[in-house]
PDB file of N, CA and C in Angstrom:
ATOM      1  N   UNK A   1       0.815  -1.204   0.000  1.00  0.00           N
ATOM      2  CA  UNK A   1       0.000   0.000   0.000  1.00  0.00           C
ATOM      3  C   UNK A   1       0.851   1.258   0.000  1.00  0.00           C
ATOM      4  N   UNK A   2       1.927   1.081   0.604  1.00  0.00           N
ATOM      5  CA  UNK A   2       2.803   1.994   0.759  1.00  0.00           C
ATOM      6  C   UNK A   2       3.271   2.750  -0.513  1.00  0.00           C
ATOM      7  N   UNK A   3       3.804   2.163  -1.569  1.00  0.00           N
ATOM      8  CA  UNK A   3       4.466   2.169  -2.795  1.00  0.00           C
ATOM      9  C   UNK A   3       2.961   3.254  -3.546  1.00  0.00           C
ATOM     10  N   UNK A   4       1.763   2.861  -3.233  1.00  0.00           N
ATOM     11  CA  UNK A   4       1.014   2.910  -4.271  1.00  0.00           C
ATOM     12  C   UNK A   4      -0.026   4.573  -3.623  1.00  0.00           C
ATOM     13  N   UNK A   5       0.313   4.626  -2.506  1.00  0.00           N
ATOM     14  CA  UNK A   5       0.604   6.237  -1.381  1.00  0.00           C
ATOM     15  C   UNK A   5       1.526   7.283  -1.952  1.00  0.00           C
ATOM     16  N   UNK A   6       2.650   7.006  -2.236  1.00  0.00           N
ATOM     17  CA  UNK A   6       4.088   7.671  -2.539  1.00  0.00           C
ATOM     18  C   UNK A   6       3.776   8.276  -4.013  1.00  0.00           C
ATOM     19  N   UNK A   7       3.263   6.936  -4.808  1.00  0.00           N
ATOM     20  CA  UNK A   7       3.418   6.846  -5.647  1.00  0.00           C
ATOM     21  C   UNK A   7       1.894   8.042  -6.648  1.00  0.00           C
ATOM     22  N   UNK A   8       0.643   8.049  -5.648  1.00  0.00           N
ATOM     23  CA  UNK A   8      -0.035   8.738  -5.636  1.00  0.00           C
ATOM     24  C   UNK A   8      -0.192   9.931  -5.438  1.00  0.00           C
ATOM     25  N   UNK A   9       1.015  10.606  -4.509  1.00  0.00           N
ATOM     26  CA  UNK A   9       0.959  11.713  -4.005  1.00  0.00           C
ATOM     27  C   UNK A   9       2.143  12.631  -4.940  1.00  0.00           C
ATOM     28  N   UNK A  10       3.051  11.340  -5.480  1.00  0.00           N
ATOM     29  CA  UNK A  10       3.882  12.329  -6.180  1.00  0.00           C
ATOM     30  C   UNK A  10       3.371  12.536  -8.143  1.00  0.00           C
ATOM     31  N   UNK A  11       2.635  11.742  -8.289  1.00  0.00           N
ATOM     32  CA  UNK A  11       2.147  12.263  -9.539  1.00  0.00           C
ATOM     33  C   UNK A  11       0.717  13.623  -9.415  1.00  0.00           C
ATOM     34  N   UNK A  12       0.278  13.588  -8.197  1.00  0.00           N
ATOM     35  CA  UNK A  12      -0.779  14.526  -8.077  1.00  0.00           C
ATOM     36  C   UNK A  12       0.588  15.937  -7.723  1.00  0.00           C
ATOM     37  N   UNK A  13       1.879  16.108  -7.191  1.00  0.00           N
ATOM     38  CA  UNK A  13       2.261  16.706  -6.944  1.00  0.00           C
ATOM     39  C   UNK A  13       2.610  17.641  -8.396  1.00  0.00           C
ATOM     40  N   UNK A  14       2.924  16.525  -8.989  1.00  0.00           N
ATOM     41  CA  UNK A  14       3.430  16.792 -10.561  1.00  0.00           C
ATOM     42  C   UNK A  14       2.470  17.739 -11.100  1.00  0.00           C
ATOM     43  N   UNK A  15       1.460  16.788 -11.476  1.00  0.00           N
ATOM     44  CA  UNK A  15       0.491  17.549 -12.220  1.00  0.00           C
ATOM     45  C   UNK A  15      -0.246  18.749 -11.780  1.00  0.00           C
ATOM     46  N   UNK A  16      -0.095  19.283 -10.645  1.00  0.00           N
ATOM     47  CA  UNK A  16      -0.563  20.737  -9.981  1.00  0.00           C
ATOM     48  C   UNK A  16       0.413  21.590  -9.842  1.00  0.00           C
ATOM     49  N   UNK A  17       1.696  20.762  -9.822  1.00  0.00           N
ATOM     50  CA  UNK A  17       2.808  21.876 -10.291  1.00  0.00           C
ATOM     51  C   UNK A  17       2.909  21.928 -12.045  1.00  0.00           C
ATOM     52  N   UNK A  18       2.265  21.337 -12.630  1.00  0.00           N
ATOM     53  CA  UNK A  18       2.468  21.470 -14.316  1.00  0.00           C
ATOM     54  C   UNK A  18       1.357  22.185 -14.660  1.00  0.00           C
ATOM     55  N   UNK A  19       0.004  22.518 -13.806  1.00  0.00           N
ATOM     56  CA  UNK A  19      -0.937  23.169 -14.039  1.00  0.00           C
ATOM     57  C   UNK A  19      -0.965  24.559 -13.458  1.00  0.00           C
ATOM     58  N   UNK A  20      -0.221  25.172 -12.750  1.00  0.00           N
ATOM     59  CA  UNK A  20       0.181  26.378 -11.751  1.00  0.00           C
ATOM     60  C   UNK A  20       1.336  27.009 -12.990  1.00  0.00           C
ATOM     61  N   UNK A  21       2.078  26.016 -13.363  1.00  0.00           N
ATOM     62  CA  UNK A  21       2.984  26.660 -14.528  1.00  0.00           C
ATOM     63  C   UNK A  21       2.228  27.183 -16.007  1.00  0.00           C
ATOM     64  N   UNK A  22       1.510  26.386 -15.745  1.00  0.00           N
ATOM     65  CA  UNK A  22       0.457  26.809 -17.164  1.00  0.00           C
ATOM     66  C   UNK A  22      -0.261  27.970 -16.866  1.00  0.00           C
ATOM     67  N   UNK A  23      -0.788  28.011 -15.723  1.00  0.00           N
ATOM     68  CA  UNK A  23      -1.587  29.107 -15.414  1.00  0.00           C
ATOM     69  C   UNK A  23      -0.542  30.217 -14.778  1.00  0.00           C
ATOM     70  N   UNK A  24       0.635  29.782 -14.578  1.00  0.00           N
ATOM     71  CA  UNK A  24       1.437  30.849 -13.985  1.00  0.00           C
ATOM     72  C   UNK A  24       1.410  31.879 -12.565  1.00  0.00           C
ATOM     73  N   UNK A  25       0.425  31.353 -12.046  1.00  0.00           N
ATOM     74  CA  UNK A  25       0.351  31.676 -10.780  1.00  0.00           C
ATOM     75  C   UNK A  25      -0.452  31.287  -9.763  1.00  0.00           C
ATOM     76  N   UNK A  26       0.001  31.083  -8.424  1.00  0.00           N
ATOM     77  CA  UNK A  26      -0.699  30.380  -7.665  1.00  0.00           C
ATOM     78  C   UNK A  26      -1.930  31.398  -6.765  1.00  0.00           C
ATOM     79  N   UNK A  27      -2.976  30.686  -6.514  1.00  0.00           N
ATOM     80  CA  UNK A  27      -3.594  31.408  -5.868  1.00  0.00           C
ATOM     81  C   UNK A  27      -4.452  30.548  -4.638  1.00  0.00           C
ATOM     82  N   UNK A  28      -5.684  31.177  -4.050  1.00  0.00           N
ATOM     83  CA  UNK A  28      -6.153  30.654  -2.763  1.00  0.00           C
ATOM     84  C   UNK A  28      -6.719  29.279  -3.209  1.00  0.00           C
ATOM     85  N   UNK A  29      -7.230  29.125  -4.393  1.00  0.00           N
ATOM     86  CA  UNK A  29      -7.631  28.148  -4.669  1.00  0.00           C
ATOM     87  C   UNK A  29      -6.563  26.883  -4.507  1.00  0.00           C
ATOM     88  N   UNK A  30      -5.475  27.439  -4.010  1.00  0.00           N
ATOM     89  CA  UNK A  30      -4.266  25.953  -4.434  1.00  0.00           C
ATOM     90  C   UNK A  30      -4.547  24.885  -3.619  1.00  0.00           C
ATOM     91  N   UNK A  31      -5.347  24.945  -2.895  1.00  0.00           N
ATOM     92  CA  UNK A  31      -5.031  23.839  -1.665  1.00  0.00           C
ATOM     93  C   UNK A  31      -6.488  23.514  -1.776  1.00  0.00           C
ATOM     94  N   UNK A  32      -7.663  23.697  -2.549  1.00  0.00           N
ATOM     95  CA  UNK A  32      -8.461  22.833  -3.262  1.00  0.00           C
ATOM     96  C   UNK A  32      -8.164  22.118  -4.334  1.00  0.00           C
ATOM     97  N   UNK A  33      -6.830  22.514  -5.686  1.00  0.00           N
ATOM     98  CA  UNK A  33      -6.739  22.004  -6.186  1.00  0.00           C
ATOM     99  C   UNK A  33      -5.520  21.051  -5.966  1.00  0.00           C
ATOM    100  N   UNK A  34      -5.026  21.205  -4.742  1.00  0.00           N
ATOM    101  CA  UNK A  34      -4.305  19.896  -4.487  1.00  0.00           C
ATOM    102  C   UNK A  34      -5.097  18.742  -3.785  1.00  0.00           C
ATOM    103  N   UNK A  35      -5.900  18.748  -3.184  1.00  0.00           N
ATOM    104  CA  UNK A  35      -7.348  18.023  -2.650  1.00  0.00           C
ATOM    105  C   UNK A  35      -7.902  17.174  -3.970  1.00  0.00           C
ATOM    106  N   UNK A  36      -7.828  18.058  -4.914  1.00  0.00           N
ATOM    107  CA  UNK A  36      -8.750  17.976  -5.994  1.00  0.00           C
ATOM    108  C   UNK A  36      -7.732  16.867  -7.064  1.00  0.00           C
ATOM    109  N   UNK A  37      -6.171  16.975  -6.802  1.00  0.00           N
ATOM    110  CA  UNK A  37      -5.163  16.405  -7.886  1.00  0.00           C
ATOM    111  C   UNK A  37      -4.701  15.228  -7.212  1.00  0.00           C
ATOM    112  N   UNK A  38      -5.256  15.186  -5.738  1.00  0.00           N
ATOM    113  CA  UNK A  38      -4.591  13.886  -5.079  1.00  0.00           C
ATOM    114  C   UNK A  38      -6.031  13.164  -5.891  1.00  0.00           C
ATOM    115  N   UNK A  39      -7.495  13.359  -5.145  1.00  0.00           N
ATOM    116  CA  UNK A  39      -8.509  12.653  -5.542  1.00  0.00           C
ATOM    117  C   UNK A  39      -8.344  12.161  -6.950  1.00  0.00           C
ATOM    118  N   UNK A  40      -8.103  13.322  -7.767  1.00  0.00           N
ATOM    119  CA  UNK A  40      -8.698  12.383  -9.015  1.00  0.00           C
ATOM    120  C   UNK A  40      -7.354  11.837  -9.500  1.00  0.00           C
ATOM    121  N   UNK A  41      -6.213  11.673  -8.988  1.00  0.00           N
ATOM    122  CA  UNK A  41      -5.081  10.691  -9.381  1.00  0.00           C
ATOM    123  C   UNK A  41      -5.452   9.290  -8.470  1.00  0.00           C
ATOM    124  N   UNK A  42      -5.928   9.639  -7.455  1.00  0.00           N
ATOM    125  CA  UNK A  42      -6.357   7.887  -7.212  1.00  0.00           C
ATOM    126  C   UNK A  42      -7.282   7.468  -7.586  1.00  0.00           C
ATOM    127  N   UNK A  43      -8.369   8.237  -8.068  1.00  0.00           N
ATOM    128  CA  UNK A  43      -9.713   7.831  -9.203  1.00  0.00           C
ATOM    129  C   UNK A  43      -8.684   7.696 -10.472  1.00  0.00           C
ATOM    130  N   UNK A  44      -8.467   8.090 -10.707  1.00  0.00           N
ATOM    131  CA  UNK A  44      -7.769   7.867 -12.467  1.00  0.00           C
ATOM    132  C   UNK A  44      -7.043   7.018 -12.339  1.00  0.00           C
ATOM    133  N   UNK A  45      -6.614   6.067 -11.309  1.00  0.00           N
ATOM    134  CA  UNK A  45      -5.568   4.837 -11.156  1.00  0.00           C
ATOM    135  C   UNK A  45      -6.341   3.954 -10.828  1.00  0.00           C
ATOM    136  N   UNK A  46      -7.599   4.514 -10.370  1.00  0.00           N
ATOM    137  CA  UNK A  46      -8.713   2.776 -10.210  1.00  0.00           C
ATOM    138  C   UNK A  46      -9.028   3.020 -11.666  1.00  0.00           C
ATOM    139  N   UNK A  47      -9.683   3.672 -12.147  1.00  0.00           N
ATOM    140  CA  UNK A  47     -10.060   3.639 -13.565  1.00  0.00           C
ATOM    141  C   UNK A  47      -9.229   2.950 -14.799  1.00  0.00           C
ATOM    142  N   UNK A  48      -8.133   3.296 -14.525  1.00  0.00           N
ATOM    143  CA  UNK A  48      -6.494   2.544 -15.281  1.00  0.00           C
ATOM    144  C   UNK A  48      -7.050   0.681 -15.075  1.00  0.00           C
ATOM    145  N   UNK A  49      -6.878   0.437 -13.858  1.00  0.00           N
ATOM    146  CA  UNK A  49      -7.255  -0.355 -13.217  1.00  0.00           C
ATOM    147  C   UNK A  49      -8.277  -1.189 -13.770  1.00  0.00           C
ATOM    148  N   UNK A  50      -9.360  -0.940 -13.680  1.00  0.00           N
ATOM    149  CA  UNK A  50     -10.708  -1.364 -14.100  1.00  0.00           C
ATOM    150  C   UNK A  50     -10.957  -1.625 -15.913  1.00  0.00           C
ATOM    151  N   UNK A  51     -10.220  -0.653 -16.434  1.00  0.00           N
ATOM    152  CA  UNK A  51     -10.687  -0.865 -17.963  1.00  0.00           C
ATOM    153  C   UNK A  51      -9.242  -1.556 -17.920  1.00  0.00           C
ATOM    154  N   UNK A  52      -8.590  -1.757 -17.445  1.00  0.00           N
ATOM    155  CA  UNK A  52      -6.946  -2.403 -18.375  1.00  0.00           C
ATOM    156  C   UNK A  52      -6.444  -1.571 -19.310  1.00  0.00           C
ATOM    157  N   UNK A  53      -6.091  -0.227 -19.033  1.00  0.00           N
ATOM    158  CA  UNK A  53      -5.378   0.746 -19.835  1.00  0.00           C
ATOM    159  C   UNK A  53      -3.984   0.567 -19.561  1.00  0.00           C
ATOM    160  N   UNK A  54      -3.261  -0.440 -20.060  1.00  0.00           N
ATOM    161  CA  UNK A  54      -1.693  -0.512 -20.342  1.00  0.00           C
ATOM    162  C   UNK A  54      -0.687   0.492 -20.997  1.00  0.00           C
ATOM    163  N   UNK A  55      -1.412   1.969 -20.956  1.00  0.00           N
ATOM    164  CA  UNK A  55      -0.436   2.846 -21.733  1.00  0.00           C
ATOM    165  C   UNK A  55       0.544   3.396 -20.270  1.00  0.00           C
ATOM    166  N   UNK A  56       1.475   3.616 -19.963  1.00  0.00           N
ATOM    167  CA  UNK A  56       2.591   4.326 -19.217  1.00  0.00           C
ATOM    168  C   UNK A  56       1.614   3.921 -17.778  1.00  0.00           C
ATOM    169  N   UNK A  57       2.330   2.138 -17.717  1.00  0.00           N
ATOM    170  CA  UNK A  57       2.207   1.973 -16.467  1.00  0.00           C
ATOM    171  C   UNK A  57       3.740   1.635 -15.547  1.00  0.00           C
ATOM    172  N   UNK A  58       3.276   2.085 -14.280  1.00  0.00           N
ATOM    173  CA  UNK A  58       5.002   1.734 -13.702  1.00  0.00           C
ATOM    174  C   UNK A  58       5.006   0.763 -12.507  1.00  0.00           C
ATOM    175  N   UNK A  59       4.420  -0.286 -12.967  1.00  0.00           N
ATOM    176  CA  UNK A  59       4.291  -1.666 -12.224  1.00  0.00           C
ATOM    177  C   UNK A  59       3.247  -2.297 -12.433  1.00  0.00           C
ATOM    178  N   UNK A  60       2.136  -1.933 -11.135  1.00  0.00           N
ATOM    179  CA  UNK A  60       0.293  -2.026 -11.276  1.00  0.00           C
ATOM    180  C   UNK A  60       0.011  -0.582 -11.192  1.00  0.00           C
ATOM    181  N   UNK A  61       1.138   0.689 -11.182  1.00  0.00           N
ATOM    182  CA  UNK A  61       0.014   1.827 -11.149  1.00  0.00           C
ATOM    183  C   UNK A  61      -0.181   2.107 -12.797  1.00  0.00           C
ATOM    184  N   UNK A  62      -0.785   2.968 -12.943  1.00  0.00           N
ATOM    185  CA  UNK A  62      -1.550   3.452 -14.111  1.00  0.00           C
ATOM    186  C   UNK A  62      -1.145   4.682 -14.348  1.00  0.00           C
ATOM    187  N   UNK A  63      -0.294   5.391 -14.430  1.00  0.00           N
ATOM    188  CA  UNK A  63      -0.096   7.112 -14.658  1.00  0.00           C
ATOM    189  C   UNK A  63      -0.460   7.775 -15.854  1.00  0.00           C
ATOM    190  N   UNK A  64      -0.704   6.899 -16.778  1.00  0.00           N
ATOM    191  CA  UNK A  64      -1.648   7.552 -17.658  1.00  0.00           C
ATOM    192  C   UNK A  64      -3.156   8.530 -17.310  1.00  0.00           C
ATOM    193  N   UNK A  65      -3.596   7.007 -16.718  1.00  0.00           N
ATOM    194  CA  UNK A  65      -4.901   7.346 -16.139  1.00  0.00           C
ATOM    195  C   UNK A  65      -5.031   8.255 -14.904  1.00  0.00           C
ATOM    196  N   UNK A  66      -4.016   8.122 -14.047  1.00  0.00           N
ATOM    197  CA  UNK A  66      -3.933   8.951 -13.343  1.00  0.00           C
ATOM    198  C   UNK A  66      -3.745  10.392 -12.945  1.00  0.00           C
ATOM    199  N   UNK A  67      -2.641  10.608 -14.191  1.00  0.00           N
ATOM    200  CA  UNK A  67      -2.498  11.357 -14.513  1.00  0.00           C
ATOM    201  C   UNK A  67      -4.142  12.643 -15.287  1.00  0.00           C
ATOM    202  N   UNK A  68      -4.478  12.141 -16.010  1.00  0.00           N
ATOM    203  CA  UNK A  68      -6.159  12.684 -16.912  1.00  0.00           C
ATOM    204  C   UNK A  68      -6.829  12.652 -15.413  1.00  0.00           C
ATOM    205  N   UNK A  69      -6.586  11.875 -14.841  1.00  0.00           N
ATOM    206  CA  UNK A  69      -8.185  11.857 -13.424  1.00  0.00           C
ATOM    207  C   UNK A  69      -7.574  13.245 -12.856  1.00  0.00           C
ATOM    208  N   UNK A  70      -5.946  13.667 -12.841  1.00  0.00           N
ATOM    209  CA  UNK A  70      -5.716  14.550 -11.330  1.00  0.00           C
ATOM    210  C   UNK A  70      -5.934  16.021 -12.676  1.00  0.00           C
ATOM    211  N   UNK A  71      -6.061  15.928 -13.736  1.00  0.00           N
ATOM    212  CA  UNK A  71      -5.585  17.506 -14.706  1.00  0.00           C
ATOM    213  C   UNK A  71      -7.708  17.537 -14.850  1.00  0.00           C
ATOM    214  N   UNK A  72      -8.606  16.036 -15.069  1.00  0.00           N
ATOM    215  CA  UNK A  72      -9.774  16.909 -15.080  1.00  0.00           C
ATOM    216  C   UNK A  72     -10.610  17.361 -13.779  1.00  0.00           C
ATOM    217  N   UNK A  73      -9.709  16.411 -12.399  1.00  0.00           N
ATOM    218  CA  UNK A  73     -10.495  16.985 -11.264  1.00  0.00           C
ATOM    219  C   UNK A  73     -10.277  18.428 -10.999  1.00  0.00           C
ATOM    220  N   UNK A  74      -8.669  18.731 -11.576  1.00  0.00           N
ATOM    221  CA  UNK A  74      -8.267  20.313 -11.056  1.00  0.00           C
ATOM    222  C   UNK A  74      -9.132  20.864 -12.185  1.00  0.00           C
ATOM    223  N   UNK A  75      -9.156  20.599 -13.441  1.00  0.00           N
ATOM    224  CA  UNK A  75     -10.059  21.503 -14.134  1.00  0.00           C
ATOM    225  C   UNK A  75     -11.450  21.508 -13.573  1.00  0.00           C
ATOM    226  N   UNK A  76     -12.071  20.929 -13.318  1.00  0.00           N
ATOM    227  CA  UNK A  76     -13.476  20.886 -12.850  1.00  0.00           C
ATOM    228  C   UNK A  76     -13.678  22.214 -11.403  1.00  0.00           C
ATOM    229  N   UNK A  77     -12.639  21.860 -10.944  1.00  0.00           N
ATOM    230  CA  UNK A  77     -12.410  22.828  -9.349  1.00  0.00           C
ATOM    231  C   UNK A  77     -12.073  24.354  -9.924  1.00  0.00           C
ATOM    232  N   UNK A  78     -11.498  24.680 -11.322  1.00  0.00           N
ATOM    233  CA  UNK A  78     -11.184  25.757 -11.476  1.00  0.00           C
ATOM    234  C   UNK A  78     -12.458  26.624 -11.924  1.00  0.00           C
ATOM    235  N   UNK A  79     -13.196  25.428 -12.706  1.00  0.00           N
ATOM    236  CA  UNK A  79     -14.310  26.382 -13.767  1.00  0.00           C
ATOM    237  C   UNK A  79     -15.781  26.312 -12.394  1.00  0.00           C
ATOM    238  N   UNK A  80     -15.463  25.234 -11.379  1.00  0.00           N
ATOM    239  CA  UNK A  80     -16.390  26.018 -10.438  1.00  0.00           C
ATOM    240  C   UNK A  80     -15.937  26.894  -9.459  1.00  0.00           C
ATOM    241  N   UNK A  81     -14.590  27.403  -9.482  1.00  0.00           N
ATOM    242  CA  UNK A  81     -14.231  28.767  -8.539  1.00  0.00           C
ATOM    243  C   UNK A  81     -14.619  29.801  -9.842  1.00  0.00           C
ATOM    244  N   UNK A  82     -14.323  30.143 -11.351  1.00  0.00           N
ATOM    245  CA  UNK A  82     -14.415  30.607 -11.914  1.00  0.00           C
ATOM    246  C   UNK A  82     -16.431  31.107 -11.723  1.00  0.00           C
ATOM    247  N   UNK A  83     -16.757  30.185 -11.581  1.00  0.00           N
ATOM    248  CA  UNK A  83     -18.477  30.301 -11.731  1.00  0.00           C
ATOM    249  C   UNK A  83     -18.930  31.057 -10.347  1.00  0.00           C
ATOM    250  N   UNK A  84     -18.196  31.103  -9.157  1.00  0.00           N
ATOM    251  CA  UNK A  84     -18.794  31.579  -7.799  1.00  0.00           C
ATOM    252  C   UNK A  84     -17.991  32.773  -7.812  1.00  0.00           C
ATOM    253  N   UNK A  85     -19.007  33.404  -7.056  1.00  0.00           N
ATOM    254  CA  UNK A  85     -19.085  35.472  -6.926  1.00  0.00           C
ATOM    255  C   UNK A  85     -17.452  35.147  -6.352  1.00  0.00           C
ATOM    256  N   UNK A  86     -16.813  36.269  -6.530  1.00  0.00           N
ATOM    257  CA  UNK A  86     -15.794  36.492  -5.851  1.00  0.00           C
ATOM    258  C   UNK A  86     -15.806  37.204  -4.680  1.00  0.00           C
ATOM    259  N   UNK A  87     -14.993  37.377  -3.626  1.00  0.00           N
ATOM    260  CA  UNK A  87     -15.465  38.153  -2.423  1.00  0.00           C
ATOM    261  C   UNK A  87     -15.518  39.515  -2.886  1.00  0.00           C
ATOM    262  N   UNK A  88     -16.231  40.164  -1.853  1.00  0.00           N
ATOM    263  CA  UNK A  88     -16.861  41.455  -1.791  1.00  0.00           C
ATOM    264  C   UNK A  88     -17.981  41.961  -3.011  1.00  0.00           C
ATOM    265  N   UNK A  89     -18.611  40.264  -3.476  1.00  0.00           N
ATOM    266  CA  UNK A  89     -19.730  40.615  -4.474  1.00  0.00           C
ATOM    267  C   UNK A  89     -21.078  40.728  -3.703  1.00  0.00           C
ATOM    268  N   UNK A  90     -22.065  41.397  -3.744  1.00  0.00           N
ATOM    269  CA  UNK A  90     -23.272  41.826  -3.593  1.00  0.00           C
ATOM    270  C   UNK A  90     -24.133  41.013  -3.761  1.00  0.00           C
ATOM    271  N   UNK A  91     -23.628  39.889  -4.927  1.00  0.00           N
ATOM    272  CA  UNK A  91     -25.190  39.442  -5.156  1.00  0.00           C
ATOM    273  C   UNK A  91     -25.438  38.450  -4.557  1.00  0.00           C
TER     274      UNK A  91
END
């Protein structure tokens, strides 16, 4: 279990530092979308898992899949901070 912990936390690390570079700057939202890049890298490694997606695996994990689960959970978390009032809105 150990291996597959390590191994989870450092591809969600990856991919929220490859998505902060894209977007170029960090903001309050970061620590939802690291919440958001751990979750969907261990959803995207059961999913690997479940269908038998053999593309860029590094034992039994799946980093393909894992990888797509942790870049659409952070996208999903961005376009619903994007959708809610920002502070000091009125409405």
């Amino acid at each position: 279990m150990t291996p597959w912990l390590l191994l989870t936390v450092l591809v969600a690390l990856v991919n929220l530092t490859a998505l902060h570079v894209v977007r170029g700057r960090w903001s309050r939202v970061s620590w939802v979308l690291l919440v958001a890049s751990l979750a969907g890298t261990a959803a995207g490694d059961a999913v690997g898992r479940l269908t038998h997606v053999d593309a860029l695996r590094l034992g039994d994990y799946q980093v393909l899949t894992a990888s797509l689960g942790a870049q659409l959970t952070m996208l999903v978390v961005l376009l619903i901070a994007a959708l809610l009032p920002g502070p000091g809105s009125d409405d």
